[in-house]
Protein backbone atom coordinates (compact mmCIF):
# COMPACT_ATOMS: atom_id res chain seq x y z
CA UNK A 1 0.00 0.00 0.00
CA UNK A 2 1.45 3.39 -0.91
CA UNK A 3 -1.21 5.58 0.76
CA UNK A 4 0.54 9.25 0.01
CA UNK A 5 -3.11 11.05 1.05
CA UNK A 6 -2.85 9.10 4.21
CA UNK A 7 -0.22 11.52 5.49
CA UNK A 8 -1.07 14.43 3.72
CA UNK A 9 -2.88 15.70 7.34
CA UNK A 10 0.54 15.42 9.50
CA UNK A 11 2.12 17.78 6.87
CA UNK A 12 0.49 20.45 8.46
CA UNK A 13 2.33 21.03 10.87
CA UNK A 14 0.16 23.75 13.07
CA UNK A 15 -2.24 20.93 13.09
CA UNK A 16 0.15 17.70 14.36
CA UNK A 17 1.73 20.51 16.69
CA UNK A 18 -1.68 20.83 18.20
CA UNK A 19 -2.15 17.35 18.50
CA UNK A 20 0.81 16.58 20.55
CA UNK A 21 1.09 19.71 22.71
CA UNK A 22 -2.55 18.91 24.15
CA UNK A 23 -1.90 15.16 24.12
CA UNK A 24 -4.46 14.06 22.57
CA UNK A 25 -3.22 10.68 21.16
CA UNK A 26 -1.28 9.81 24.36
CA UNK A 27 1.95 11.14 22.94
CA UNK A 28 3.32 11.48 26.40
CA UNK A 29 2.09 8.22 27.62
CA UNK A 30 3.69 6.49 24.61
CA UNK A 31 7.06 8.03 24.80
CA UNK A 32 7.31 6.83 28.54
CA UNK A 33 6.30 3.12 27.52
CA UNK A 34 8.79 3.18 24.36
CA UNK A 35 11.57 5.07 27.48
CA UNK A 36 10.72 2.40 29.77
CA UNK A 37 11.04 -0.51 27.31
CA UNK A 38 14.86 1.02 26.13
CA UNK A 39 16.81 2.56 28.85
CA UNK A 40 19.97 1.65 29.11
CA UNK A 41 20.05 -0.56 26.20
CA UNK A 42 22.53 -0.19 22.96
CA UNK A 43 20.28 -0.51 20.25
CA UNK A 44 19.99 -0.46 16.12
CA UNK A 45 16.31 0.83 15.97
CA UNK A 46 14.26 1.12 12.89
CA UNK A 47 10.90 3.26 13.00
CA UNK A 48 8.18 2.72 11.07
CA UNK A 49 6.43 6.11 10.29
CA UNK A 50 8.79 7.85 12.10
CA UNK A 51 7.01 11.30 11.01
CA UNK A 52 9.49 13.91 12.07
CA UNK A 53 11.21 11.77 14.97
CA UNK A 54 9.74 13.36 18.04
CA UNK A 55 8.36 9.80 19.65
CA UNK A 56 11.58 8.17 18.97
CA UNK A 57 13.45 11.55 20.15
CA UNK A 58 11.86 11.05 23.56
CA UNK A 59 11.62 7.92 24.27
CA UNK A 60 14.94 6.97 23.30
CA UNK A 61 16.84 9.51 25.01
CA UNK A 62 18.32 7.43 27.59
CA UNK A 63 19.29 4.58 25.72
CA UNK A 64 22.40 4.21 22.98
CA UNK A 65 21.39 4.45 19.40
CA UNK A 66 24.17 3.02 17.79
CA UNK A 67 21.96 2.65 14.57
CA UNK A 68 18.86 4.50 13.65
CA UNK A 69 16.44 4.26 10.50
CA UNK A 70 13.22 5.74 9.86
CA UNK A 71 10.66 5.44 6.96
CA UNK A 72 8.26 7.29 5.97
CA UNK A 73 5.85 8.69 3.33
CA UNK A 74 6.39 12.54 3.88
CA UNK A 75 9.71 14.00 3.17
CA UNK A 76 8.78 17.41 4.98
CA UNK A 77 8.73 15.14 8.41
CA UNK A 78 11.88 12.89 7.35
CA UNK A 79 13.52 16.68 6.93
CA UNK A 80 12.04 17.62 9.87
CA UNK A 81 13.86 14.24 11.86
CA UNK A 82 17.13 15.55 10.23
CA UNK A 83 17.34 18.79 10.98
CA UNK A 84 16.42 18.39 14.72
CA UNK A 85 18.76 14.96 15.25
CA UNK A 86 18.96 13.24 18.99
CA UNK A 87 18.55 10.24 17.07
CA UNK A 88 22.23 8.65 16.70
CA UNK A 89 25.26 9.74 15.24
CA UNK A 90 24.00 9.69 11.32
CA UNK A 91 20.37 9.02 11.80
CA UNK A 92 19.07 7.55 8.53
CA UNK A 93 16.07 7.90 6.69
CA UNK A 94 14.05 6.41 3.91
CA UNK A 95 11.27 8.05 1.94
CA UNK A 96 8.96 5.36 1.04
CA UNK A 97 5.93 3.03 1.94
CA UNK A 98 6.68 0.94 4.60
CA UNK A 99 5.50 -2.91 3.30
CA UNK A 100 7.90 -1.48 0.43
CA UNK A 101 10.73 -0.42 2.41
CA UNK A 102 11.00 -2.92 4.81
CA UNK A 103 11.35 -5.85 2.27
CA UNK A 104 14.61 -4.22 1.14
CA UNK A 105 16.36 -4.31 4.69
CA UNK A 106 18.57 -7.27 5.90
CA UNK A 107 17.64 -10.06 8.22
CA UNK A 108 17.89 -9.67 11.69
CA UNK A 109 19.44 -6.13 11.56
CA UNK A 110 17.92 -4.24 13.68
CA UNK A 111 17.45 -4.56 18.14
CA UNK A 112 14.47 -2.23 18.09
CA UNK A 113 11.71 -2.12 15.77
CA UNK A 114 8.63 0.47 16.71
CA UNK A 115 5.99 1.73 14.69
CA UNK A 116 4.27 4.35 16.32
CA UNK A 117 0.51 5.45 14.89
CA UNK A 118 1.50 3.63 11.66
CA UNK A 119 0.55 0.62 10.72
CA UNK A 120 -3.01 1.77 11.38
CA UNK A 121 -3.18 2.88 7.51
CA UNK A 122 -3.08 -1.12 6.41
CA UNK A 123 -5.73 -3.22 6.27
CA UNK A 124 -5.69 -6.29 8.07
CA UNK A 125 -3.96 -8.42 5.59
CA UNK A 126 -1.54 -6.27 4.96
CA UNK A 127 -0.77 -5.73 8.29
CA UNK A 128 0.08 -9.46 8.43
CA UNK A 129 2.80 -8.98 5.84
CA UNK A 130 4.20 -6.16 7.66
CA UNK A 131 4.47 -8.22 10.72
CA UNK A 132 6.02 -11.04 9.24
CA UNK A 133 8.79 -8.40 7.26
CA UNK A 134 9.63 -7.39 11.27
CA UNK A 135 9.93 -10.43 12.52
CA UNK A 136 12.45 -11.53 9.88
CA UNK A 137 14.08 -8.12 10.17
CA UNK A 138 14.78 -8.17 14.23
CA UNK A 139 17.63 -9.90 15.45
CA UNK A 140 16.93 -13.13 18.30
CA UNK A 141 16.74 -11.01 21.13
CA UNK A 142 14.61 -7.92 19.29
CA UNK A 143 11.90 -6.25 20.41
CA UNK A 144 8.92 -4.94 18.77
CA UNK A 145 6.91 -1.75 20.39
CA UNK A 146 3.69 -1.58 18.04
CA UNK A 147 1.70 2.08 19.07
CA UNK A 148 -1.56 2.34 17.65
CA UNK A 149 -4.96 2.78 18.07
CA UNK A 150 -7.30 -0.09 18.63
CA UNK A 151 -11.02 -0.92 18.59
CA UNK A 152 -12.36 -2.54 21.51
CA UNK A 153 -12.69 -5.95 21.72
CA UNK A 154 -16.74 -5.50 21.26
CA UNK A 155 -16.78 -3.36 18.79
CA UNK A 156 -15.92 -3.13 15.04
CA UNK A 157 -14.42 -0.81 12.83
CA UNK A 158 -17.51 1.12 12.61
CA UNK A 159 -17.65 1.67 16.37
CA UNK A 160 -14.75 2.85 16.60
CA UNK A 161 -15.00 5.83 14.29
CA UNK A 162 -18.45 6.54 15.92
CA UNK A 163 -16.38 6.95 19.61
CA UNK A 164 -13.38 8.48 18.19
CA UNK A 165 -15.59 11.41 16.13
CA UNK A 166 -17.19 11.89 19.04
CA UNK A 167 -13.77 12.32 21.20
CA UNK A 168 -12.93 14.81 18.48
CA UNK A 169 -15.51 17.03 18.51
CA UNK A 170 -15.89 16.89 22.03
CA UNK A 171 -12.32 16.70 23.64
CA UNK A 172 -10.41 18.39 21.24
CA UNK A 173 -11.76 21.66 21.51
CA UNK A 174 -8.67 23.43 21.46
CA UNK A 175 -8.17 22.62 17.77
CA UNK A 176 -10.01 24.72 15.14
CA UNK A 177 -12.76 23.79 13.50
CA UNK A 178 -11.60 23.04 10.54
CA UNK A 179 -8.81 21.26 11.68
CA UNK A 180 -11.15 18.83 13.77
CA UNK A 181 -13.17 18.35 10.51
CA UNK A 182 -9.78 16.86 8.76
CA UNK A 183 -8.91 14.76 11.72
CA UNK A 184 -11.79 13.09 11.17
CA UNK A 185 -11.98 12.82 7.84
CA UNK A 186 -8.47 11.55 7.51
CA UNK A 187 -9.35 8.80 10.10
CA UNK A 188 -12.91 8.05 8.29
CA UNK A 189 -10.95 7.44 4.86
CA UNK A 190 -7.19 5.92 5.96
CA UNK A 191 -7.31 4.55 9.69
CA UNK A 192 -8.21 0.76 10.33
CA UNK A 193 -7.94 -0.02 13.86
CA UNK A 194 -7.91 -3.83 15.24
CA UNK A 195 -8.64 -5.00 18.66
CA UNK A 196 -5.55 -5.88 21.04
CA UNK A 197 -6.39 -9.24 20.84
CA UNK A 198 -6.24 -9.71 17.03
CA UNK A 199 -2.92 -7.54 16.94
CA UNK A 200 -1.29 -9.75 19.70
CA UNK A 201 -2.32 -12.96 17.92
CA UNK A 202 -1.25 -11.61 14.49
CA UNK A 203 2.41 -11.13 15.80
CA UNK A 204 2.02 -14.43 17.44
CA UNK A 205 0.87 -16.12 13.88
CA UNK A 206 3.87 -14.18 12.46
CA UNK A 207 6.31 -16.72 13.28
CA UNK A 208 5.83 -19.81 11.81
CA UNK A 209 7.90 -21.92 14.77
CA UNK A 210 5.94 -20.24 17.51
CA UNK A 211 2.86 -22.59 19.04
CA UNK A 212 0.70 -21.29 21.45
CA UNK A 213 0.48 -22.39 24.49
CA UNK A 214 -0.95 -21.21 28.47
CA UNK A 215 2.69 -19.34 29.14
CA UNK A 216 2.40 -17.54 25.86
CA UNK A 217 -0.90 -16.60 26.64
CA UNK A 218 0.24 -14.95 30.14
CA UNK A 219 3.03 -13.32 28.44
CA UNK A 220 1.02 -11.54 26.08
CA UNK A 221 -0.56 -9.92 29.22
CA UNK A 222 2.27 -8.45 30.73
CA UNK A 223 2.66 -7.04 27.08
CA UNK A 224 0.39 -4.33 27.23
CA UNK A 225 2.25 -1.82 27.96
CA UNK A 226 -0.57 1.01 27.82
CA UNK A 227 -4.48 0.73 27.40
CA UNK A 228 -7.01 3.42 27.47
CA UNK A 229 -10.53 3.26 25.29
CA UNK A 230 -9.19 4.69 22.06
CA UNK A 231 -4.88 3.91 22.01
CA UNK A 232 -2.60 0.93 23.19
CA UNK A 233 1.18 0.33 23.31
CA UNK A 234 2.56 -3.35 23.10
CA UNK A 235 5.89 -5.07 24.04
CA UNK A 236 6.07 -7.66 21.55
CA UNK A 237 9.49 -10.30 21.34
């Protein structure tokens, strides 16, 4: 999928600003899950939709980034990750769709692989592919930190938009007008949310060696690293 419209929202940059400053996609929260999950490790990290780097920036800032790579669709946020560094010595960065990019990187090559408010923009199979490109592309030990929004487990995709337009127009107050009107209609045409559950099992399914089993199942719990009604962070291995 090379979804170019998907992004075309975050390159207005008054409006992603906005987003972040009030927290209203648990920035905050997520950059203290991704800090928590990397301090004091040395680390070769790729990101996912790394936008303009300030997630990674954050939540990386105690840890040694001996590699960094991010991809992305929008090369006003890739200049953006550039020109404000704290990534690395030579932070690198790819211009591209991500189930595109990803296939061209080496096999177990990187510690660290997070997507953060990314993979959203796939539908569910190719989601699956994604996965399965990270799994080959971590190294034994790697770990995955997948940030997205997710339905709830008892609702579809439909519910979901019906809550989150709602959250919009109601929370996000501080936003203009028209600026709430594109949030939502970016999210109405290009977001595709899946419940925890499904996105835990999918990276479970994404190894072909791995069998389920009652200690998996309890290990997946203490993955959840964040959960509220609309976002969730996961510690995947």
């Amino acid at each position: 999928m090379t979804d170019k419209p998907s992004v075309e929202i975050f390159n207005s940059w008054d409006l992603y600003k906005n987003i972040v400053l009030n927290n209203w996609m648990r920035h905050e929260q997520m950059a203290q899950f991704i800090h928590k999950s990397s301090t004091g490790l040395q680390l070769k990290v790729l990101d996912l939709g790394c936008g303009d780097g300030q997630m990674a920036r954050q939540g990386l800032c105690d840890c040694q980034i001996e590699k960094y790579v991010g991809i992305d669709l929008s090369q006003d946020a890739l200049d953006h990750l550039k020109r404000a560094g704290g990534l690395g010595p030579n932070p690198q960065t790819v211009l591209g769709d991500i189930q595109e990019s990803i296939q061209q990187l080496p096999d177990q090559s990187f510690d660290l692989v997070l997507a953060s408010y990314s993979l959203h923009h796939f539908q569910s199979d190719q989601k699956l592919v994604v996965l399965k490109e990270i799994r080959r592309i971590l190294s034994p030990k790697g770990l995955f930190l997948w940030i997205d929004i997710a339905c709830l487990e008892e609702e579809d995709r439909s519910g979901y938009l019906s809550r989150i337009e709602h959250e919009i127009e109601s929370k996000w107050i501080l936003m203009p007008p028209k600026h709430r009107e594109d949030a939502i209609e970016h999210i109405f045409h290009h977001d595709f949310p899946e419940k925890q559950s499904w996105m835990i099992q999918a990276w479970e399914k994404s190894s072909e060696t791995l069998r389920p089993s009652p200690s998996n199942i309890q290990l997946n719990r203490r993955s959840v690293g964040y959960r509220d009604p609309f976002y969730v962070a996961l510690q995947l291995r």
